[in-house]
N, C-alpha and C. Protein backbone atom coordinates (compact mmCIF):
# COMPACT_ATOMS: atom_id res chain seq x y z
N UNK A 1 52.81 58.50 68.88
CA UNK A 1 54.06 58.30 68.18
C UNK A 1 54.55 56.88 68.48
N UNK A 2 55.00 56.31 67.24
CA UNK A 2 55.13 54.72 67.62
C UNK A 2 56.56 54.52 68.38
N UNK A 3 57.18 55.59 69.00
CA UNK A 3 58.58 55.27 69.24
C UNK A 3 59.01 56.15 70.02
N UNK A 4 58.27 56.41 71.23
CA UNK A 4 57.51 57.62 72.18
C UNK A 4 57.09 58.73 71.65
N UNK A 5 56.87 59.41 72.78
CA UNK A 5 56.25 60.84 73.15
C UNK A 5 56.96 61.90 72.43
N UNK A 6 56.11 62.87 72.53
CA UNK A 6 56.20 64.11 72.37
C UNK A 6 57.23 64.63 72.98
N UNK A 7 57.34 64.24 74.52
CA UNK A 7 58.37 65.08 75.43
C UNK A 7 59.69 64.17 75.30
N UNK A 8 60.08 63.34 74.43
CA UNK A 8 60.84 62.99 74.36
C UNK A 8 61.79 63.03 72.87
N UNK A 9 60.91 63.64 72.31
CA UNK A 9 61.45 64.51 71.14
C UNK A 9 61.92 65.64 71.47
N UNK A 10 61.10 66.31 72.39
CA UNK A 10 61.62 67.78 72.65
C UNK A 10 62.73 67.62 73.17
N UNK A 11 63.28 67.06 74.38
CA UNK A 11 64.24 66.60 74.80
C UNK A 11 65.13 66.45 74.09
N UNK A 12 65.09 65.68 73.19
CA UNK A 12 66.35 65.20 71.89
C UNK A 12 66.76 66.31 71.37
N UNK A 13 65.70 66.70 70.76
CA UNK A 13 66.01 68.36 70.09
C UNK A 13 66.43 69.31 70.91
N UNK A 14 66.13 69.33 72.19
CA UNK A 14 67.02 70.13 72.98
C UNK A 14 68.01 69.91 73.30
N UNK A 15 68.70 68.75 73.45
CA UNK A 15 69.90 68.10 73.71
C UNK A 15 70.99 69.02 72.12
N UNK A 16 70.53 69.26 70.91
CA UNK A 16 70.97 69.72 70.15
C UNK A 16 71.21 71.02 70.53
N UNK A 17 69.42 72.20 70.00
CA UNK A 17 69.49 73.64 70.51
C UNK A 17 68.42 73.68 71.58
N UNK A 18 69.19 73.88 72.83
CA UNK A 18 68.75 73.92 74.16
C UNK A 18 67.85 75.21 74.12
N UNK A 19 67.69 75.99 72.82
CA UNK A 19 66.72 76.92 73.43
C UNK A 19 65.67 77.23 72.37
N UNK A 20 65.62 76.32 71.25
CA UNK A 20 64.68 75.82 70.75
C UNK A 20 63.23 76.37 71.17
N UNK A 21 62.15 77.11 70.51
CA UNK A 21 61.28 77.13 71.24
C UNK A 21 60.09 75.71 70.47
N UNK A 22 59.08 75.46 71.52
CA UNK A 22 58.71 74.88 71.30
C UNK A 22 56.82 75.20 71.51
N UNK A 23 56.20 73.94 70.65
CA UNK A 23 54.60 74.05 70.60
C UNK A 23 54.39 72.63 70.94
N UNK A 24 53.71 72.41 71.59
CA UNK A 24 53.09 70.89 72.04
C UNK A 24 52.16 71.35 72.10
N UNK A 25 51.51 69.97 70.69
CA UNK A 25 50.01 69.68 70.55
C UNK A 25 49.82 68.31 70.81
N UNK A 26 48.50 68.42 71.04
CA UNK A 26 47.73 67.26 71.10
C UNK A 26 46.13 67.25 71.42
N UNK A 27 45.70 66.64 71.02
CA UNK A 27 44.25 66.20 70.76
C UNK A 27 44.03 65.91 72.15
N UNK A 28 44.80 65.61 73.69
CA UNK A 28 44.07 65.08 75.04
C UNK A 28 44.11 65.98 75.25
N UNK A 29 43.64 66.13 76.94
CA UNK A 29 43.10 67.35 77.49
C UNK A 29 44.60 68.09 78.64
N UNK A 30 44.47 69.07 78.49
CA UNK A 30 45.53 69.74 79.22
C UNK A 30 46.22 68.92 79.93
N UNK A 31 45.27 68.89 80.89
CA UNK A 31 45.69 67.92 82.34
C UNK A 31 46.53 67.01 81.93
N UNK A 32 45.67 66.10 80.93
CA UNK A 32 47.14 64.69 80.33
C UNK A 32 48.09 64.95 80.07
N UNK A 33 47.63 66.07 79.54
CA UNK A 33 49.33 66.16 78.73
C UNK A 33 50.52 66.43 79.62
N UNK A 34 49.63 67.77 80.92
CA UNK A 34 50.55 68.37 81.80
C UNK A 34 52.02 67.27 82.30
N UNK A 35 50.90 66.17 82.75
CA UNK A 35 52.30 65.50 83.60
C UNK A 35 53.54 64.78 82.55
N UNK A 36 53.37 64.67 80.75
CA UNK A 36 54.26 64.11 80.51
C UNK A 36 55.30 65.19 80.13
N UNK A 37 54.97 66.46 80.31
CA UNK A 37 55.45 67.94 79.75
C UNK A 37 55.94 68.47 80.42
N UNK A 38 55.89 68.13 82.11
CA UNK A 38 55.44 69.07 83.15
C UNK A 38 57.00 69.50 83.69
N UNK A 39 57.60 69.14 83.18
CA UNK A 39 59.48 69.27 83.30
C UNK A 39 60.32 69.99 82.24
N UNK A 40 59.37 69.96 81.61
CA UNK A 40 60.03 71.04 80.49
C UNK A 40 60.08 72.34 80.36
N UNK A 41 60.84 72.88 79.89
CA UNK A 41 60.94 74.80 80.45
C UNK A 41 60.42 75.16 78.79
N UNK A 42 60.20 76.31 78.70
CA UNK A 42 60.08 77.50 77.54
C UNK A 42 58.88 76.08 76.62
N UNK A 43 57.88 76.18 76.69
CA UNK A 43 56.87 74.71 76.26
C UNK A 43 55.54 75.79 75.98
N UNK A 44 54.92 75.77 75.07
CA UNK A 44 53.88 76.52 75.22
C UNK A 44 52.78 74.95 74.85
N UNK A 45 51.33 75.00 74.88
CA UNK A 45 50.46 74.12 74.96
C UNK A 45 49.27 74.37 73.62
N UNK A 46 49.18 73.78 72.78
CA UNK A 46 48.31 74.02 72.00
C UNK A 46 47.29 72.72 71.77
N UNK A 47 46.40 72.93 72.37
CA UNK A 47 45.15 71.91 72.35
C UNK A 47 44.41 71.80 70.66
N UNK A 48 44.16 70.86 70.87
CA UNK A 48 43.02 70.59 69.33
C UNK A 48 42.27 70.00 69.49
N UNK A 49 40.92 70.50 68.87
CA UNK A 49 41.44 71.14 67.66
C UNK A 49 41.34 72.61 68.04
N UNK A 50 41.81 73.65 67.17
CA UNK A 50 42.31 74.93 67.02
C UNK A 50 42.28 75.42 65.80
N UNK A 51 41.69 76.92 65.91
CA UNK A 51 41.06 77.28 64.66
C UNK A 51 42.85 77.92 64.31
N UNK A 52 42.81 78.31 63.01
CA UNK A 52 44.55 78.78 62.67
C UNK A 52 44.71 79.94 62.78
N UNK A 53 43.94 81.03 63.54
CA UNK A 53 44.45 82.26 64.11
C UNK A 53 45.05 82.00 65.65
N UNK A 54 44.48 80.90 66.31
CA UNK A 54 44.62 80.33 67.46
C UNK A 54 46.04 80.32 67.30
N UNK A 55 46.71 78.90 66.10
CA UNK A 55 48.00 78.38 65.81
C UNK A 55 48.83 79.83 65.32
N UNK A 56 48.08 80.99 64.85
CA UNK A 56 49.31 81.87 64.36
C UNK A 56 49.54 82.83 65.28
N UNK A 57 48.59 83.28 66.51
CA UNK A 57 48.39 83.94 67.89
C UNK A 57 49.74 82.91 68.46
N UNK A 58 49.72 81.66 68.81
CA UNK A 58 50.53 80.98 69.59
C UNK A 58 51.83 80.73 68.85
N UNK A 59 52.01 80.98 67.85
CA UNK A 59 53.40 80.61 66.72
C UNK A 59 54.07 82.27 66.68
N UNK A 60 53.49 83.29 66.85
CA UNK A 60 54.31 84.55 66.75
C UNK A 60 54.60 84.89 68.61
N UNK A 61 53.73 84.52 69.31
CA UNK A 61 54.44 84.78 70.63
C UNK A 61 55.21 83.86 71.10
N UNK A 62 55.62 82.90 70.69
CA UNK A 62 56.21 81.55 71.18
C UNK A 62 57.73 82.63 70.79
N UNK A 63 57.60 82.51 69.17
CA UNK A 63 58.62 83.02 68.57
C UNK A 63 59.27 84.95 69.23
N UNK A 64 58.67 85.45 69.35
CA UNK A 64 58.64 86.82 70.17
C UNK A 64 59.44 86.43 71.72
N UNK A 65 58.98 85.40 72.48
CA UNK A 65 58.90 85.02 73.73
C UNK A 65 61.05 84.36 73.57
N UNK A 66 60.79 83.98 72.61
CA UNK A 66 62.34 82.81 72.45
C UNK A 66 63.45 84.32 71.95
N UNK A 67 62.87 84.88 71.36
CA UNK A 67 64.01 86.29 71.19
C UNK A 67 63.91 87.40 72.26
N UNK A 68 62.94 87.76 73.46
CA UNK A 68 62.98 88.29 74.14
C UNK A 68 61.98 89.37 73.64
N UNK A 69 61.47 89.44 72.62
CA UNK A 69 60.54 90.89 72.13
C UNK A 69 58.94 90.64 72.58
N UNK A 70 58.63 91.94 73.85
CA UNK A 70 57.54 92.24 73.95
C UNK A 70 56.27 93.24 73.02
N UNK A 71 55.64 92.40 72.48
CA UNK A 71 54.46 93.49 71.45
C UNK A 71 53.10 93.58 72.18
């Protein structure tokens, strides 16, 4: 992003709705990403690439997880 990070969007947007859930992707490997993320609460991790049952497995529990509903 030409005008930072990822975790500094989330941030912003949380500064709005603090309970926002969120998906961070990226193309590096876990590990990288961990330390620019690694302060952030309710964050789930989606590596790529990723097939789109992967993205709809991680987009309905993210969403489940932010309202409190266990399936």
């Amino acid at each position: 992003m030409p005008k930072g990070g990822g975790a500094e969007v989330v941030r912003a947007a949380r500064e709005t709705a603090p309970d926002i859930p969120v998906i961070f992707n990226s193309g590096n490997t876990q590990d990288s990403v961990a330390q620019e993320v690694e302060s952030i609460q309710n964050l789930r991790f989606l590596a790529r690439p990723f097939i789109l049952k992967r993205l709809a497995v991680t987009m309905r529990n993210t969403l489940n997880d932010s309202r409190g509903v266990n399936l």
